[in-house]
Protein backbone atom coordinates (compact mmCIF):
# COMPACT_ATOMS: atom_id res chain seq x y z
CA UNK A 1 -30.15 103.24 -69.61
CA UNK A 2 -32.29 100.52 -68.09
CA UNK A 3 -29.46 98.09 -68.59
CA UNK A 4 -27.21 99.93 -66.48
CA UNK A 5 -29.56 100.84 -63.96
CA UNK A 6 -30.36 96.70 -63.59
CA UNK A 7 -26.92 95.97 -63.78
CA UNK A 8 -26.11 98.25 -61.01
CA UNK A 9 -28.81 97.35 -58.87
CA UNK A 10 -27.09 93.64 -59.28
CA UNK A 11 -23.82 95.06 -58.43
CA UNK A 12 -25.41 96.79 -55.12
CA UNK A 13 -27.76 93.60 -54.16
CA UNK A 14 -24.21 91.17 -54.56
CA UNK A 15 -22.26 94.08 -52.06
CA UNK A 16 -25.21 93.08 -49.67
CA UNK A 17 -25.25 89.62 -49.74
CA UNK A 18 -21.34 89.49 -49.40
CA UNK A 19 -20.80 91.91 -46.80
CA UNK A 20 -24.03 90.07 -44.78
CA UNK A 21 -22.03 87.08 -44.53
CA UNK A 22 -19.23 88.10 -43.84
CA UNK A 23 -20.18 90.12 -41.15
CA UNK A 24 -22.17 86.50 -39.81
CA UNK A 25 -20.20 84.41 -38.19
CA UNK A 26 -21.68 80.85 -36.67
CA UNK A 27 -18.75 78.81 -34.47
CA UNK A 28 -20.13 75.22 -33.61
CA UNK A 29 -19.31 73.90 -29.80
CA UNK A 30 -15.74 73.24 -29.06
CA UNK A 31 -14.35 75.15 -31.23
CA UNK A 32 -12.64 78.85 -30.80
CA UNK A 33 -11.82 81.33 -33.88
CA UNK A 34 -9.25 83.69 -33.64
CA UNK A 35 -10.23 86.97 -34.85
CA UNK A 36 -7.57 89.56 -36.65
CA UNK A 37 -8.84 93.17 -37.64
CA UNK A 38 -5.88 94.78 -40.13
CA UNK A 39 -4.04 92.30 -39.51
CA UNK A 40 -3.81 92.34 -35.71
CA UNK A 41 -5.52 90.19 -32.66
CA UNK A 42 -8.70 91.09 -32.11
CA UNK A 43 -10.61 88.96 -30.33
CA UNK A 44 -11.91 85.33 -30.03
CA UNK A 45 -15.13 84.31 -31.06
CA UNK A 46 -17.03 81.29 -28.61
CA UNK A 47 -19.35 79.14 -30.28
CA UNK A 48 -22.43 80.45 -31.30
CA UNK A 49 -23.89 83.46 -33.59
CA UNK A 50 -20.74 86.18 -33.80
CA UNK A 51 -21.04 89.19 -35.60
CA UNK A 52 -17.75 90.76 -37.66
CA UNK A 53 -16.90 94.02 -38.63
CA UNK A 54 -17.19 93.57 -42.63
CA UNK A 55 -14.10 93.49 -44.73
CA UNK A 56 -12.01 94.95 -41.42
CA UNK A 57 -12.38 91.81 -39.37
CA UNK A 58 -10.95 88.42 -40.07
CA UNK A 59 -10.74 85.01 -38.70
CA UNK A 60 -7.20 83.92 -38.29
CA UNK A 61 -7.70 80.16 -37.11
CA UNK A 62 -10.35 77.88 -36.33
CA UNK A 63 -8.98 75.94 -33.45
CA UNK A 64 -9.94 72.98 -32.17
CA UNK A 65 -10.29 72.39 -28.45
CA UNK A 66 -11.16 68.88 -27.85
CA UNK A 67 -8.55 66.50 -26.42
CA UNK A 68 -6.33 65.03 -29.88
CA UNK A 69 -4.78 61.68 -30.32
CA UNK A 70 -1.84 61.96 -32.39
CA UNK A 71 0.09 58.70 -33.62
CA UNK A 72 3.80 59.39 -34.52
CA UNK A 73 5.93 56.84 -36.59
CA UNK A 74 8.31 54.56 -35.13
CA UNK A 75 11.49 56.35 -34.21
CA UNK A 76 15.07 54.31 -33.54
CA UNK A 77 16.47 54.48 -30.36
CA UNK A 78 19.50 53.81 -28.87
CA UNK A 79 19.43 52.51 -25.65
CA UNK A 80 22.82 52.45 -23.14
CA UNK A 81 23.78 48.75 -24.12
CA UNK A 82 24.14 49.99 -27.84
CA UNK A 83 21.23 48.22 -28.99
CA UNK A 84 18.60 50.17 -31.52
CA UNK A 85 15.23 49.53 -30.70
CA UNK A 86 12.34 51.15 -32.93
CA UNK A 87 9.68 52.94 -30.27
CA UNK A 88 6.66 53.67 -31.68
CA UNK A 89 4.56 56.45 -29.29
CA UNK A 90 0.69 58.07 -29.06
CA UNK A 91 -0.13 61.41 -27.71
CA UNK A 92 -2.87 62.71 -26.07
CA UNK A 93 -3.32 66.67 -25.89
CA UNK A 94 -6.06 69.52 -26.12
CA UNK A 95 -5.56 72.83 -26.31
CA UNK A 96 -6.40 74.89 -23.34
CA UNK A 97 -5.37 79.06 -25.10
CA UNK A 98 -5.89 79.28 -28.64
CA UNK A 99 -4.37 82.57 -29.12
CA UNK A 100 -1.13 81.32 -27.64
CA UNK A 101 -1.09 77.89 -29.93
CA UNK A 102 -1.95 80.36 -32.97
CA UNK A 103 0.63 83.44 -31.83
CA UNK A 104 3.19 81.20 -29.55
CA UNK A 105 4.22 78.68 -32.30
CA UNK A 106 3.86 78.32 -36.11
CA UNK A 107 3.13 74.40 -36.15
CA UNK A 108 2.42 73.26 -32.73
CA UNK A 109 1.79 69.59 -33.53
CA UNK A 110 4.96 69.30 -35.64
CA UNK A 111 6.59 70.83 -32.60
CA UNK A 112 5.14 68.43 -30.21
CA UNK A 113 6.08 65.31 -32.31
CA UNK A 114 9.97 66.43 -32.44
CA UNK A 115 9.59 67.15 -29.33
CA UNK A 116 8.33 64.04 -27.89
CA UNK A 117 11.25 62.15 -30.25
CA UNK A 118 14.23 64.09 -28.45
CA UNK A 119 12.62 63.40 -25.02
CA UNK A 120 11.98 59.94 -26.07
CA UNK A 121 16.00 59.63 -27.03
CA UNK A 122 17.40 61.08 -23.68
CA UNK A 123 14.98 58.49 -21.52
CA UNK A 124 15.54 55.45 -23.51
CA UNK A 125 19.81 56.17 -23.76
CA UNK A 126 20.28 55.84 -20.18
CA UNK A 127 18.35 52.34 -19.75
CA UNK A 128 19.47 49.24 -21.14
CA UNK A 129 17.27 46.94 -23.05
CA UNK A 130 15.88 44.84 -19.98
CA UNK A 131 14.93 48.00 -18.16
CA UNK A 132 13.69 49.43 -21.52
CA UNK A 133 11.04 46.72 -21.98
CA UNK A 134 9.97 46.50 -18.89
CA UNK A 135 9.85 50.17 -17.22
CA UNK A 136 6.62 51.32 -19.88
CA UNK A 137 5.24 53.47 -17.16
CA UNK A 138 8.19 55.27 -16.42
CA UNK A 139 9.72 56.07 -19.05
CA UNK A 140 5.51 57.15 -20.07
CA UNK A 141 5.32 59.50 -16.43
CA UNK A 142 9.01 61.06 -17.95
CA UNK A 143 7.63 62.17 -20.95
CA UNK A 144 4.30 63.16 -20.20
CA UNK A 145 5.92 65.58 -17.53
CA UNK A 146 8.96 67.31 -19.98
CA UNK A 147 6.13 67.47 -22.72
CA UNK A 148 4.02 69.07 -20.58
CA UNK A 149 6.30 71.77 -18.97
CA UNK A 150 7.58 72.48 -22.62
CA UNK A 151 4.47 73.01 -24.27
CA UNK A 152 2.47 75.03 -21.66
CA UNK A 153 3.73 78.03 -22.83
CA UNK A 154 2.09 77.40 -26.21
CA UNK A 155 -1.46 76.87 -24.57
CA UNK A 156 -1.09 72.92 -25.20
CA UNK A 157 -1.83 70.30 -22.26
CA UNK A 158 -0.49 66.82 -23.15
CA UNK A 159 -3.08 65.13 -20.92
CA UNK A 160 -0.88 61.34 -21.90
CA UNK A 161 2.07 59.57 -23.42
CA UNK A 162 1.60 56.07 -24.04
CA UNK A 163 4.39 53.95 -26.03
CA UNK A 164 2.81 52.19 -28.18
CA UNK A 165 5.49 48.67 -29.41
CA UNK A 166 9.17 48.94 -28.83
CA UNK A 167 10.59 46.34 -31.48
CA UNK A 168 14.26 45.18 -30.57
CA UNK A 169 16.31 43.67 -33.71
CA UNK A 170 15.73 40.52 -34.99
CA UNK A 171 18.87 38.64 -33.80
CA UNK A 172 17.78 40.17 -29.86
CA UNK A 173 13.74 38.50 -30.35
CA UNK A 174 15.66 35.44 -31.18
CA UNK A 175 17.54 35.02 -28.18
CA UNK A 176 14.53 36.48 -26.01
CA UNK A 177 12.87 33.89 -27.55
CA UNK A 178 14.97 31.36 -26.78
CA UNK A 179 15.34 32.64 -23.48
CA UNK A 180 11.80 32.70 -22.47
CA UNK A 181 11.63 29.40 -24.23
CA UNK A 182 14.34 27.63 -21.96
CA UNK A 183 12.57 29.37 -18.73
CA UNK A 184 9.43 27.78 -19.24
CA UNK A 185 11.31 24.34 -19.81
CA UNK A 186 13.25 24.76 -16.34
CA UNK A 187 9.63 25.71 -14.77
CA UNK A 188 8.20 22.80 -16.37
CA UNK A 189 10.74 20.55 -15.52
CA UNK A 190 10.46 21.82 -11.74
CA UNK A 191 6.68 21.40 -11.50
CA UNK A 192 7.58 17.73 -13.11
CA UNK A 193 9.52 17.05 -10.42
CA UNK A 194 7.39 18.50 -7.43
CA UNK A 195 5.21 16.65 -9.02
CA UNK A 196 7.06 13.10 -8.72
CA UNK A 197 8.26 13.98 -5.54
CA UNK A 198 4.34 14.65 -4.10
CA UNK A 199 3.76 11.02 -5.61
CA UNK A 200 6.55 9.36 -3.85
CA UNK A 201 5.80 11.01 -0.55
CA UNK A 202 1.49 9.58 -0.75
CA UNK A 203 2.75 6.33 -2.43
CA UNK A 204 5.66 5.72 0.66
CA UNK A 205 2.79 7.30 3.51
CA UNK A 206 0.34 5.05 1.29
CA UNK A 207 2.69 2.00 1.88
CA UNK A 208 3.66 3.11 5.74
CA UNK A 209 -0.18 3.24 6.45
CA UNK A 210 -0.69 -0.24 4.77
CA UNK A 211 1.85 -1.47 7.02
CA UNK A 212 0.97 -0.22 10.03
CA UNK A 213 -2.45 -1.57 9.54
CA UNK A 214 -1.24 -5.25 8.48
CA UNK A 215 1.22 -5.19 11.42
CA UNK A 216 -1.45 -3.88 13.89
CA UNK A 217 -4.06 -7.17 11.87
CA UNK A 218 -1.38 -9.73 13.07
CA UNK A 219 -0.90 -8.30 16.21
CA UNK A 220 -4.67 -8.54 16.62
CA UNK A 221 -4.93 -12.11 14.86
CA UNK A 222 -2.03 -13.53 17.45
CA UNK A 223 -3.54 -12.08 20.74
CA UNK A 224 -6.75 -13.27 20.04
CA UNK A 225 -4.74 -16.40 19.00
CA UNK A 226 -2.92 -16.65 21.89
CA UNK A 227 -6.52 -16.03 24.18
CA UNK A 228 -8.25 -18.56 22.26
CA UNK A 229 -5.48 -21.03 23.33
CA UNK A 230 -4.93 -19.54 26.54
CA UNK A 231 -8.39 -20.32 27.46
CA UNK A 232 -8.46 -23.75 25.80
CA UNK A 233 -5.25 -24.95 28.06
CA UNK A 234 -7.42 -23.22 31.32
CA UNK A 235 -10.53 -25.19 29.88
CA UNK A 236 -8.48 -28.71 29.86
CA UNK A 237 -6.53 -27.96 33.00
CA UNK A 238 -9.90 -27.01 34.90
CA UNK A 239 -11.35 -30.08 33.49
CA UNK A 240 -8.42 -32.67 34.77
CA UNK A 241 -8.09 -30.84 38.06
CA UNK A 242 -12.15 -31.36 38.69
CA UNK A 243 -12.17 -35.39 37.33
CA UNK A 244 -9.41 -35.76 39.71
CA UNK A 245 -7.63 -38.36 37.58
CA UNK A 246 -4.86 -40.95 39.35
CA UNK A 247 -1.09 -41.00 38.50
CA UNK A 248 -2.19 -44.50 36.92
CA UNK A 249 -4.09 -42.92 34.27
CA UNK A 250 -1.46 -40.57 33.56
CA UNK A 251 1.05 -42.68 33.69
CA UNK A 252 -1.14 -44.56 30.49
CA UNK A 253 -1.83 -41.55 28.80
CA UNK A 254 2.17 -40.60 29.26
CA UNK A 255 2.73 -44.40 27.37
CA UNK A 256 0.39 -43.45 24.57
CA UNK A 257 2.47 -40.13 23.85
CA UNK A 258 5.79 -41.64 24.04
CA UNK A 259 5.63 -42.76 19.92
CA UNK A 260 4.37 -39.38 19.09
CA UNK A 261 7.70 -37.73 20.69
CA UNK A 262 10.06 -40.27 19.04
CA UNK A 263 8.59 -40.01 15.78
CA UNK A 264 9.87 -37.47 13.10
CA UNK A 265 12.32 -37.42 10.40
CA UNK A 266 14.35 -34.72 11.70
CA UNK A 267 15.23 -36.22 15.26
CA UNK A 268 18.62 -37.23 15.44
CA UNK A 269 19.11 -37.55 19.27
CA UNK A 270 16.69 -39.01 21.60
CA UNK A 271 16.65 -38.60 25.05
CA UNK A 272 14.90 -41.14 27.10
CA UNK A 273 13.06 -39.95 29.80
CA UNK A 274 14.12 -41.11 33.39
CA UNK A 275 10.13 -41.32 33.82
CA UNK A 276 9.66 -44.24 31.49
CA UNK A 277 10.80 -46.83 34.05
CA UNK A 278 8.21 -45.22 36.24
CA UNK A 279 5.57 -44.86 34.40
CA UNK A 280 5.73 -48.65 33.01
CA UNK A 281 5.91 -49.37 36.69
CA UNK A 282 3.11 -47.51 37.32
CA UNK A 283 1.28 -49.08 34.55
CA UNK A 284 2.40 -52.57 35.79
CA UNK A 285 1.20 -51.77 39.39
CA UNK A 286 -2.60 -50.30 37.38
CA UNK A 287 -2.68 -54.04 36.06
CA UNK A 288 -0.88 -56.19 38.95
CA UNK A 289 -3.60 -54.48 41.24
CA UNK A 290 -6.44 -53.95 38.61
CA UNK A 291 -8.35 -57.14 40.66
CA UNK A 292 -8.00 -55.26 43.85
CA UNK A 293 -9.19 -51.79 43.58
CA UNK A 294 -11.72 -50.90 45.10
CA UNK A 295 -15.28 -51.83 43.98
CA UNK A 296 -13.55 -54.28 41.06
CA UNK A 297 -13.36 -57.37 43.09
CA UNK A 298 -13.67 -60.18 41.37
CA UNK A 299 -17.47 -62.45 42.37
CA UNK A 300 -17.27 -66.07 42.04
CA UNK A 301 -18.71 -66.44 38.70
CA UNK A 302 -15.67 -64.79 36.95
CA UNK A 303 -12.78 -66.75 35.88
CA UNK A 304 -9.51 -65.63 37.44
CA UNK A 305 -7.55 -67.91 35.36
CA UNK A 306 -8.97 -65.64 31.86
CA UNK A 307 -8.38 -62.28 34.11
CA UNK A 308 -4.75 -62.83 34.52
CA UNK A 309 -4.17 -64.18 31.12
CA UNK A 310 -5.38 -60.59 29.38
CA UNK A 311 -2.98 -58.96 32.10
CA UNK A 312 -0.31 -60.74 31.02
CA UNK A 313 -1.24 -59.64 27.41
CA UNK A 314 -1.67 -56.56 28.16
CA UNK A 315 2.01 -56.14 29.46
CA UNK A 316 3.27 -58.41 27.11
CA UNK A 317 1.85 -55.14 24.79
CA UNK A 318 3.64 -52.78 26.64
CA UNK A 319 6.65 -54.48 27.05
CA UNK A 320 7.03 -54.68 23.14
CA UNK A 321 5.83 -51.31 22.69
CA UNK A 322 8.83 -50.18 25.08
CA UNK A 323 11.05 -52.23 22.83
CA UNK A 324 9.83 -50.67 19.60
CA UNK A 325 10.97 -46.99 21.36
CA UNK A 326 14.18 -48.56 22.36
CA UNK A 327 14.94 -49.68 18.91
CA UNK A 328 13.77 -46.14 17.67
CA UNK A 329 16.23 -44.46 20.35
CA UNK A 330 19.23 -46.71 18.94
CA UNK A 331 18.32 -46.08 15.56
CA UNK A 332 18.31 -42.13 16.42
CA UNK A 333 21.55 -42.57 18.38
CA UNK A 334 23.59 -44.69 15.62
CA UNK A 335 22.49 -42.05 12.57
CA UNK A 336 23.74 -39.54 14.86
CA UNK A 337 27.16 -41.10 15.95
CA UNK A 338 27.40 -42.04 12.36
CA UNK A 339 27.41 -38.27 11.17
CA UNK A 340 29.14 -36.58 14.12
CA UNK A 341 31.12 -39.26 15.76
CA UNK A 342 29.35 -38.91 19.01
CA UNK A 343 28.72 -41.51 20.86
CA UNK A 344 25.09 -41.13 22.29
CA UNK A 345 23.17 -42.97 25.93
CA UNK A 346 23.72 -46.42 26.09
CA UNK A 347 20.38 -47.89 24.88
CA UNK A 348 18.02 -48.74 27.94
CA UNK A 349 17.21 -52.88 28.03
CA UNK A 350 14.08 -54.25 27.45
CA UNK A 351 12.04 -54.41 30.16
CA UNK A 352 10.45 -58.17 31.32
CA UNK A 353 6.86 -57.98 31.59
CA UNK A 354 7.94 -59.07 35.64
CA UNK A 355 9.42 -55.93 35.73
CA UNK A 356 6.26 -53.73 34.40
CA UNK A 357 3.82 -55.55 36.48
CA UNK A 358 6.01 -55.80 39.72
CA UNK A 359 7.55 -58.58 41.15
CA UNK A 360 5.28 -58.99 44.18
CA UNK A 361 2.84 -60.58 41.54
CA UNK A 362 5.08 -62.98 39.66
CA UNK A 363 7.01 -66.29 40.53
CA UNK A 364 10.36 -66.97 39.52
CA UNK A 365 9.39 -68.32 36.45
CA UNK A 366 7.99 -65.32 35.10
CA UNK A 367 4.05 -66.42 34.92
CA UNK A 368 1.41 -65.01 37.52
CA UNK A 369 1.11 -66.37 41.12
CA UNK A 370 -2.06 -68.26 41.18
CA UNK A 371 -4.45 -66.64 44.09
């Protein structure tokens, strides 16, 4: 008898215990159990302590309402040029009614993944390959809105559609590759030649420059030039024009020049000057009249016999200097009839030394009147 009253007292202590807990019900945060009693909706139980209606009540789901990422496998894809490209997509969602994603739909997430692949075909069959790869965003705004419209009447709010890769086939990388690969070559071959050109232009505005500023040195170098002469011919004139010099002076200095003219290896023609005749007059008149200028008279203590004598010398000099130009000018004259066939100015004679010094102070016989 005791046995079965302790086993029964088990049997009523285990009744307690069970129908306690299940009549305790905790839900954590963000999360939202669906409760059934016979088999139909009840209620919803929000996180926290919940109590249930022992072996009437039961939870149907426990449903999850923080935002999900969902990665589906890479689906093929046709796009309009007949190319298959594998896609591979992530999903964002959260669900905003748990009764509806429990009641609505048997497998919502299955739903949402063939969904997403039969949206994904439609969008990615009307663009070709190019626009494929490079319209992301909207092909990402498409789906986001038909997934979004579709599942809202499950209580499901795709929050974002991102595509993860879209792979093209092998033979298409190749050719992309080789594409990309032959537009960087043409870039770097145009930067390679902007390049050069830059060069050329600073090397020729280099050069321009450098010539511009030689040009503008010897312009500099040949006016000062020219001054510096300029003012040495005014110095020299200024100076003759204040010593006052007489034609009989210049008439010597014009003697002492006349070699310097006729000599040169390149003359072939020389022209005599008409003012030779002159000036070895002029000379002969300085020396015929050198004893009577004024202040050089001669005193009584000086021989005039010695005076006339270096005179005579003296044009005796210039005399055969004269001749040594003549013979010079026929020289010039014959090398140049001998290579043209000119004939050049007869040769002027040789001039007496009664002739330089003026007859007025010679005799007939060619020596010096005696005073």
């Amino acid at each position: 008898m005791e046995v079965v009253v302790g086993v029964l007292v088990f049997v009523i202590a285990l009744f307690a215990v069970i129908t306690l807990v299940r009549s305790v019900r905790i839900v954590p945060q963000q999360r939202m159990d669906v409760v059934e009693r016979l088999g139909k909706y009840k209620r919803t139980l929000s996180p926290g302590l919940n109590l249930l209606v022992p072996f009437v009540d039961a939870v149907r789901t426990k449903v999850d309402m923080r935002e999900q990422v969902v990665s589906f496998p890479p689906q093929p894809v046709i796009t309009s040029d007949n190319l298959v490209v594998s896609i591979d997509t992530v999903l964002y969602f959260k669900v905003v009614d748990p009764v509806r994603a429990t009641y609505e739909i048997s497998n919502f997430l299955q739903a949402i993944e063939q969904l997403t692949v039969t949206t994904l075909r439609n969008v990615i069959g009307s663009l070709d390959l190019e626009r494929a790869l490079t319209s992301r965003e909207e092909i990402n705004r498409h789906l986001s809105g038909v997934l979004d419209e579709t599942t809202g009447r499950w209580g499901i709010k795709v929050t974002r559609v991102e595509i993860k890769a879209i792979e093209p086939p092998p033979s298409i990388r190749d050719s992309m590759e080789k594409q990309m690969r032959a537009e960087r070559d043409r870039r770097a071959a145009i930067l390679n030649a902007e390049g050069h050109k830059q060069a050329q232009i600073l090397t020729a505005e280099g050069e321009k420059q450098a010539a511009v500023l030689r040009a503008d040195g010897d312009r500099q170098a040949r006016i000062l030039q020219a001054e510096g002469q300029a003012k040495a011919i005014r110095t020299v004139f200024d100076a003759i024009h204040t010593a006052n010099p007489s034609q009989k002076v210049l008439a010597y200095q014009y003697l002492q020049s006349l070699p310097q003219i006729a000599n040169g290896t390149a003359n072939k023609v020389w022209i005599v000057p008409t003012e030779l005749t002159k000036a070895l007059e002029g000379l002969g008149g300085a020396l015929g009249g050198l004893a009577g200028m004024a202040g050089d008279k001669p005193q009584e203590s000086v021989d005039s016999g010695a005076v006339e004598r270096e005179a005579a010398a003296a044009a005796q000099a210039a005399a055969a200097e004269a001749e040594a130009v003549n013979a010079q000018v026929r020289a010039a004259e014959a090398e140049a009839s001998g290579d043209t066939g000119a004939k050049g100015l007869p040769a002027p004679e040789a001039i007496p030394p009664s002739a330089a010094l003026g007859a007025a102070d010679y005799n007939g016989a060619g020596e010096p009147e005696r005073a």
